[in-house]
Protein backbone atom coordinates (compact mmCIF):
# COMPACT_ATOMS: atom_id res chain seq x y z
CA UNK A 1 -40.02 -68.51 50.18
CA UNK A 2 -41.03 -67.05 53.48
CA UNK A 3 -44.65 -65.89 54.28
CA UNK A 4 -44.89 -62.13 54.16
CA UNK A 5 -46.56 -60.63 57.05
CA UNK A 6 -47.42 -57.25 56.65
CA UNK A 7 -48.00 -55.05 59.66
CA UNK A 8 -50.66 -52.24 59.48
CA UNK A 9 -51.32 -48.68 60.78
CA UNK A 10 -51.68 -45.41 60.35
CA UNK A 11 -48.93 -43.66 60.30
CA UNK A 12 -46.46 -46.09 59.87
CA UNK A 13 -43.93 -44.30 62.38
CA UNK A 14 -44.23 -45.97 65.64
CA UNK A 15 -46.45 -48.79 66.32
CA UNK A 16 -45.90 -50.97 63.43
CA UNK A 17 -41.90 -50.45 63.22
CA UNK A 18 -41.97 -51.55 67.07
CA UNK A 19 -43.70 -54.55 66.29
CA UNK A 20 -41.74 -55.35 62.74
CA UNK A 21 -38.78 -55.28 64.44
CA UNK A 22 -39.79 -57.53 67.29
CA UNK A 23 -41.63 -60.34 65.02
CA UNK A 24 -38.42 -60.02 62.51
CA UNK A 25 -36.37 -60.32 65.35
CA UNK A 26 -38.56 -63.23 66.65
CA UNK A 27 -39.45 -64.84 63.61
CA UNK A 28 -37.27 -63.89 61.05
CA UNK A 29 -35.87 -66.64 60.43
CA UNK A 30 -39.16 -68.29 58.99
CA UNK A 31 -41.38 -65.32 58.07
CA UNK A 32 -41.07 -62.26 56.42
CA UNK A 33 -41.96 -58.89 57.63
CA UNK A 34 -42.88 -55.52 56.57
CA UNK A 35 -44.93 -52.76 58.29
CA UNK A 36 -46.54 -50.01 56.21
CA UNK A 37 -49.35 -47.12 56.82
CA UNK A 38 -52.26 -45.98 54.90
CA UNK A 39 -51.43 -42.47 55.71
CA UNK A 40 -47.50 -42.82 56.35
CA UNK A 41 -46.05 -40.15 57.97
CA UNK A 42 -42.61 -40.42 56.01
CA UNK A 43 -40.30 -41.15 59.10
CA UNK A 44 -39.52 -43.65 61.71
CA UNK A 45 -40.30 -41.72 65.23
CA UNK A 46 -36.97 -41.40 66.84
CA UNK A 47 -37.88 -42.52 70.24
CA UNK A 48 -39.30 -45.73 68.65
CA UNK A 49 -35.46 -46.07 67.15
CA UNK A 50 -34.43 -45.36 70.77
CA UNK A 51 -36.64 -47.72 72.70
CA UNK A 52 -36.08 -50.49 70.30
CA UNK A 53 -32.28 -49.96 70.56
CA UNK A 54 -32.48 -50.62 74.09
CA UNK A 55 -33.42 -54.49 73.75
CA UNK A 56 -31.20 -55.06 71.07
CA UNK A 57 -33.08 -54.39 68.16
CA UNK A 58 -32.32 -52.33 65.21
CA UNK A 59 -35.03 -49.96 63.36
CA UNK A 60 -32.97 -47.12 62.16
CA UNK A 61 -32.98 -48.61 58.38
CA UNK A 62 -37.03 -48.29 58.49
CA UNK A 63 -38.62 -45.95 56.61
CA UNK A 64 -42.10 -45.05 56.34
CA UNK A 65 -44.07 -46.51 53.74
CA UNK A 66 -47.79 -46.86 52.32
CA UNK A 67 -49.58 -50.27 52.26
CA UNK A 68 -50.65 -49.68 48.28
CA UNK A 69 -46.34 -50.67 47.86
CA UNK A 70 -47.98 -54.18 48.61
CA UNK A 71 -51.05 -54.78 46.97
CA UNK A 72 -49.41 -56.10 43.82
CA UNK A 73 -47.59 -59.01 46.64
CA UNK A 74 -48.64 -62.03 48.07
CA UNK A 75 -48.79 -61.29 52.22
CA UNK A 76 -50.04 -64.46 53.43
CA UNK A 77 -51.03 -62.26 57.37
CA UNK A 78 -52.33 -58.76 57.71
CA UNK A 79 -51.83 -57.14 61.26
CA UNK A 80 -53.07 -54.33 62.22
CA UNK A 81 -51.87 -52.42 65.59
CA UNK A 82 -54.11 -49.15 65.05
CA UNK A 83 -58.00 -48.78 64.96
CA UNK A 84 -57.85 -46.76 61.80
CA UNK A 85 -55.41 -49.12 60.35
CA UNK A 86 -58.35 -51.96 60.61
CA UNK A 87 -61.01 -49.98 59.29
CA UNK A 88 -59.47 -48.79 55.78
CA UNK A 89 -57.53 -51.91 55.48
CA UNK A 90 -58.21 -53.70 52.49
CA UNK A 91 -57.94 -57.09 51.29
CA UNK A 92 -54.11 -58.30 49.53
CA UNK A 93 -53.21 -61.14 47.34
CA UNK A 94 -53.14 -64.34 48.65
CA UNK A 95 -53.79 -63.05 52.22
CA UNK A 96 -55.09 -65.81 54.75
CA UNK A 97 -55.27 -64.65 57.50
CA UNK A 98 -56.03 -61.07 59.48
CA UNK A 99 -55.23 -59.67 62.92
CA UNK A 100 -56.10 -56.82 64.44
CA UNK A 101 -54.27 -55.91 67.47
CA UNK A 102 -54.74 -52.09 69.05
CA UNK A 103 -52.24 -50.38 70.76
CA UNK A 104 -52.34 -47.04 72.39
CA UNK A 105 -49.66 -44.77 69.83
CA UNK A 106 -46.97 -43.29 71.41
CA UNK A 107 -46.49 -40.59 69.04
CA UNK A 108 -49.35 -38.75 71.25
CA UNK A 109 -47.52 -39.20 74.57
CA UNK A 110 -47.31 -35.49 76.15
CA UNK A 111 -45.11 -34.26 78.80
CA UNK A 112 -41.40 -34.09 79.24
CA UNK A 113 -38.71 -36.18 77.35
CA UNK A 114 -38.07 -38.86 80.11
CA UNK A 115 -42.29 -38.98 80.51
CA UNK A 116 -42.62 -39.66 76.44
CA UNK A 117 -39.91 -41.92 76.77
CA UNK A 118 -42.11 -44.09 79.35
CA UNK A 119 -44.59 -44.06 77.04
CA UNK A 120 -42.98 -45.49 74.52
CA UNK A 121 -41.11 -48.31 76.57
CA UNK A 122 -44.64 -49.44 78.17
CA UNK A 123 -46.28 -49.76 74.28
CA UNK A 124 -43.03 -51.56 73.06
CA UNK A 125 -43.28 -53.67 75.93
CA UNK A 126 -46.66 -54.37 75.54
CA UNK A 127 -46.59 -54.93 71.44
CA UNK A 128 -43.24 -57.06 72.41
CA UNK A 129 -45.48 -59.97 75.04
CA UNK A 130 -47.89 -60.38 71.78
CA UNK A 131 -45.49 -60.54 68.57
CA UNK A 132 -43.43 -62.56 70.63
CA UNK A 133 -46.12 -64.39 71.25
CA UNK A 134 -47.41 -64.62 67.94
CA UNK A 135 -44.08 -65.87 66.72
CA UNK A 136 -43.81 -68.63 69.30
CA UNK A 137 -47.15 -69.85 68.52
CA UNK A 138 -46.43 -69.55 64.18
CA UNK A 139 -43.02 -71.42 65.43
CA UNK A 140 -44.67 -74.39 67.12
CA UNK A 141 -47.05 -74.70 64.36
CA UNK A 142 -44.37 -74.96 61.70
CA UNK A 143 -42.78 -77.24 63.36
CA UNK A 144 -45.95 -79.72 64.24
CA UNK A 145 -46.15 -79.49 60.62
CA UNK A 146 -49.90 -77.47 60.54
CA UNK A 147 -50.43 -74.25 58.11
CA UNK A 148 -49.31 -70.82 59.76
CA UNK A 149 -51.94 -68.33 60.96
C-alpha cells in the first residue's frame, strides 16, 4: 500500500489541486495523493483546470472536498499550501510527518482574463519547482532504502 499524502488548504479549489496533480503526476507511482480543504469551496477553479492542462496534467476529475473525509485514514504526510490551512489543521491517523508550504492563492488574482491567467501560471509554476521537488527527494529516499518524509 502506498503512503497517503494529503494536501491541505482552505478552500480546496486552487492551490492544493495544482499541487495534487503535480506530486501524483510526480510521484504517483509510489505515493498516494489527495488534497482537501477545511472550508471547501465545492469546485475545482477552472483556470487551475486550464493551467494544469497546459503541462500535461489532468485535474478536471477533482472535486472539492473537506479534510474531516480523512480523519478516519491513515495519511502518513500532511501538506499544507495555505496559512489558514496550517493553523486549523489537525492531527490524522498514523500521520508522520507535516509540511507547511504557503503559496500566494490565485483565486484572488484581479484584473483581466489573460492577467488572472498569469497569476495562476506563476503559482503553478512555483508549487510545481517544490512538489517536484519533494517527490524527487521521497524518490531517492525510497530507493536508498530510508523511511519517507
Amino acid at each position: 500500500m502506498k503512503p497517503l499524502v494529503l494536501i491541505l488548504c482552505t478552500g480546496n479549489s486552487c492551490r492544493s489541486h495544482l499541487a495534487e496533480g503535480i506530486l501524483r503526476a510526480a510521484a504517483g507511482d509510489f505515493l498516494e495523493v489527495a488534497s482537501a480543504g477545511s472550508e471547501p469551496a465545492g469546485f475545482v477553479h477552472p483556470l487551475a483546470i486550464e493551467v494544469m492542462r497546459e503541462i500535461g496534467v489532468d485535474i478536471s476529475g477533482h472535486r472539492s472536498k473537506h479534510l474531516n473525509e480523512f480523519l478516519s485514514r491513515e495519511v502518513e504526510t500532511v501538506i499544507t499550501v495555505c496559512g489558514n490551512a496550517d493553523q486549523v489543521c489537525p492531527t490524522f491517523p498514523g500521520q508522520v510527518n507535516r509540511h507547511h508550504w504557503p503559496f500566494e492563492d490565485p483565486a484572488k488574482a484581479i484584473g483581466t482574463e489573460a492577467e488572472k491567467l498569469a497569476v495562476f501560471r506563476r503559482v503553478r509554476d512555483e508549487i510545481r519547482r517544490v512538489f517536484e521537488a519533494y517527490a524527487a527527494g521521497r524518490r531517492d529516499q525510497l530507493r536508498a532504502g530510508h523511511n519517507p518524509g
